[in-house]
Protein backbone atom coordinates (compact mmCIF):
# COMPACT_ATOMS: atom_id res chain seq x y z
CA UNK A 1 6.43 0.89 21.12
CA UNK A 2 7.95 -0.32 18.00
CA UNK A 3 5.68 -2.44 15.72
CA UNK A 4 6.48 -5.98 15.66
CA UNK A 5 6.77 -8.10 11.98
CA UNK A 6 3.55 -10.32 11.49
CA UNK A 7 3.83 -14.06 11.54
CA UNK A 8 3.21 -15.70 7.78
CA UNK A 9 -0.50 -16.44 8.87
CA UNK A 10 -0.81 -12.58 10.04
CA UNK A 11 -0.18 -11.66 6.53
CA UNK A 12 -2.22 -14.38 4.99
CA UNK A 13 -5.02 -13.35 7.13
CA UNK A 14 -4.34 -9.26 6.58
CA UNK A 15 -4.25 -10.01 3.04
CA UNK A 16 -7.59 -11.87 2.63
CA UNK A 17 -8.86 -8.41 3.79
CA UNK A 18 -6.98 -6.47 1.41
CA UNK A 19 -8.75 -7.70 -2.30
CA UNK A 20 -5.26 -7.27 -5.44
CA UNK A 21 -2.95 -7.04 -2.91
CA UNK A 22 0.00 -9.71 -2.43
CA UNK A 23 3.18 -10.37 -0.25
CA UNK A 24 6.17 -10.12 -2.53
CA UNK A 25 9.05 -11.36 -0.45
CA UNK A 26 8.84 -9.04 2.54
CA UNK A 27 6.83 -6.65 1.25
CA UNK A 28 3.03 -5.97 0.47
CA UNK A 29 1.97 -4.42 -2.78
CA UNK A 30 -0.80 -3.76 -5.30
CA UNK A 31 -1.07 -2.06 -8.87
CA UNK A 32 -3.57 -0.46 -9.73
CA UNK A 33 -4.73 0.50 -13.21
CA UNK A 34 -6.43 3.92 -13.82
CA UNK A 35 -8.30 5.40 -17.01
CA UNK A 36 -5.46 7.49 -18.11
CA UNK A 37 -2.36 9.28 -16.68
CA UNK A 38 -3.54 12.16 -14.98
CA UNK A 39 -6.25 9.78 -13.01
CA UNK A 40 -3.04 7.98 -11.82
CA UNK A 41 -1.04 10.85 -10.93
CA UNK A 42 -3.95 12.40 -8.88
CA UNK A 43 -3.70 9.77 -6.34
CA UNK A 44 -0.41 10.03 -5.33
CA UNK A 45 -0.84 13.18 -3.50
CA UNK A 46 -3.66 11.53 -1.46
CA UNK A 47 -1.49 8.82 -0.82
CA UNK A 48 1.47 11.17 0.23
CA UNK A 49 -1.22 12.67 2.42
CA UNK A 50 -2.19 8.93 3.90
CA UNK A 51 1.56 8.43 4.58
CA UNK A 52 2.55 11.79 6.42
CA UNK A 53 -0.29 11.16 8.50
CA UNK A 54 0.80 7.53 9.50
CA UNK A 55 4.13 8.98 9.67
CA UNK A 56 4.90 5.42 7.68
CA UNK A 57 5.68 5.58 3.73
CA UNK A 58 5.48 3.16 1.07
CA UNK A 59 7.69 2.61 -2.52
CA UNK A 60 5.28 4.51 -5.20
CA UNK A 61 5.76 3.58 -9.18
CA UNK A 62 4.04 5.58 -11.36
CA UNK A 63 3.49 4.69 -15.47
CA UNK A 64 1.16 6.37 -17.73
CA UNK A 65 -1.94 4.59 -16.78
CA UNK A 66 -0.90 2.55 -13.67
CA UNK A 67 0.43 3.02 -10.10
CA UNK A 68 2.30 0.50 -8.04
CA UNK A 69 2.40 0.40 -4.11
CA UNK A 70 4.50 -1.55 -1.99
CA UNK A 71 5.28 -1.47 1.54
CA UNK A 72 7.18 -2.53 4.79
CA UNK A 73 8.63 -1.23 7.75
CA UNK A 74 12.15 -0.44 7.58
CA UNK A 75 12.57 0.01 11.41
CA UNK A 76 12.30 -3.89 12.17
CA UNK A 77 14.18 -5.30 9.11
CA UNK A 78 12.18 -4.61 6.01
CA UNK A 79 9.14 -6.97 7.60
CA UNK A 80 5.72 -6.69 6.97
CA UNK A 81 3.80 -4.87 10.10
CA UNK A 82 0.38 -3.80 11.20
CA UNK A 83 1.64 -0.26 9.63
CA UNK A 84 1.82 -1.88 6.34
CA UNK A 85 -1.42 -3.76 6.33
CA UNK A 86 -3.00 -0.30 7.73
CA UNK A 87 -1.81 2.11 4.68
CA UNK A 88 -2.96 -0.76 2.44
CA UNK A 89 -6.16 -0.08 3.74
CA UNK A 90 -6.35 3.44 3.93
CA UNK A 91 -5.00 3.25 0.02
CA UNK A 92 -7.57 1.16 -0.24
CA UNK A 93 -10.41 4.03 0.54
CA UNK A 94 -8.51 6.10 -1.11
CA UNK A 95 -8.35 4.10 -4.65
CA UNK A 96 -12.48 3.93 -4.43
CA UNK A 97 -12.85 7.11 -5.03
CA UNK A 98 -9.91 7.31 -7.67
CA UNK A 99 -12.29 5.12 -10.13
CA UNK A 100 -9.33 2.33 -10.18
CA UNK A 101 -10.26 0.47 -13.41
């Protein structure tokens, strides 16, 4: 079954769950800042990892020190879905151990 796009309070909600994060237009996203460059290119792969096994991928920016994630489903629009709000979470996990600054 195809996911469905969250109502406005969905996302409010989702988001009070999901501490940095924000809705930017249709999308969810977060930056997260990292000691140094190689600290912020280690998590990517994780990520990548995350994604593949979601089968669901988000838009990842990388700069020296900093790494951007933002997300939504493409197969209903470009909405915001339960598969976004669930990679923010597992990114979430994920950016613990990372020592985000």
């Amino acid at each position: 079954m195809a996911p469905e796009p969250l109502t406005p309070q969905e996302i409010e909600n989702a988001l009070a769950e999901l501490p940095g994060w924000t809705a930017a237009g249709d999308r969810i996203e977060r930056t997260y800042t990292f000691a140094g460059h190689l600290a912020a290119a280690a998590i990517v792969t994780e990520i990548a990892r995350v994604q593949e096994s979601l089968g669901h991928h988000a838009d990842l920016t990388l700069s020296y020190n900093k790494l951007t994630v933002s997300v939504n489903t493409h197969s209903v629009g470009g909405k915001i879905t339960e598969l976004d709000t669930e990679l923010a979470h597992r990114v979430e996990q994920i950016a613990v151990e990372h020592h985000v600054v």
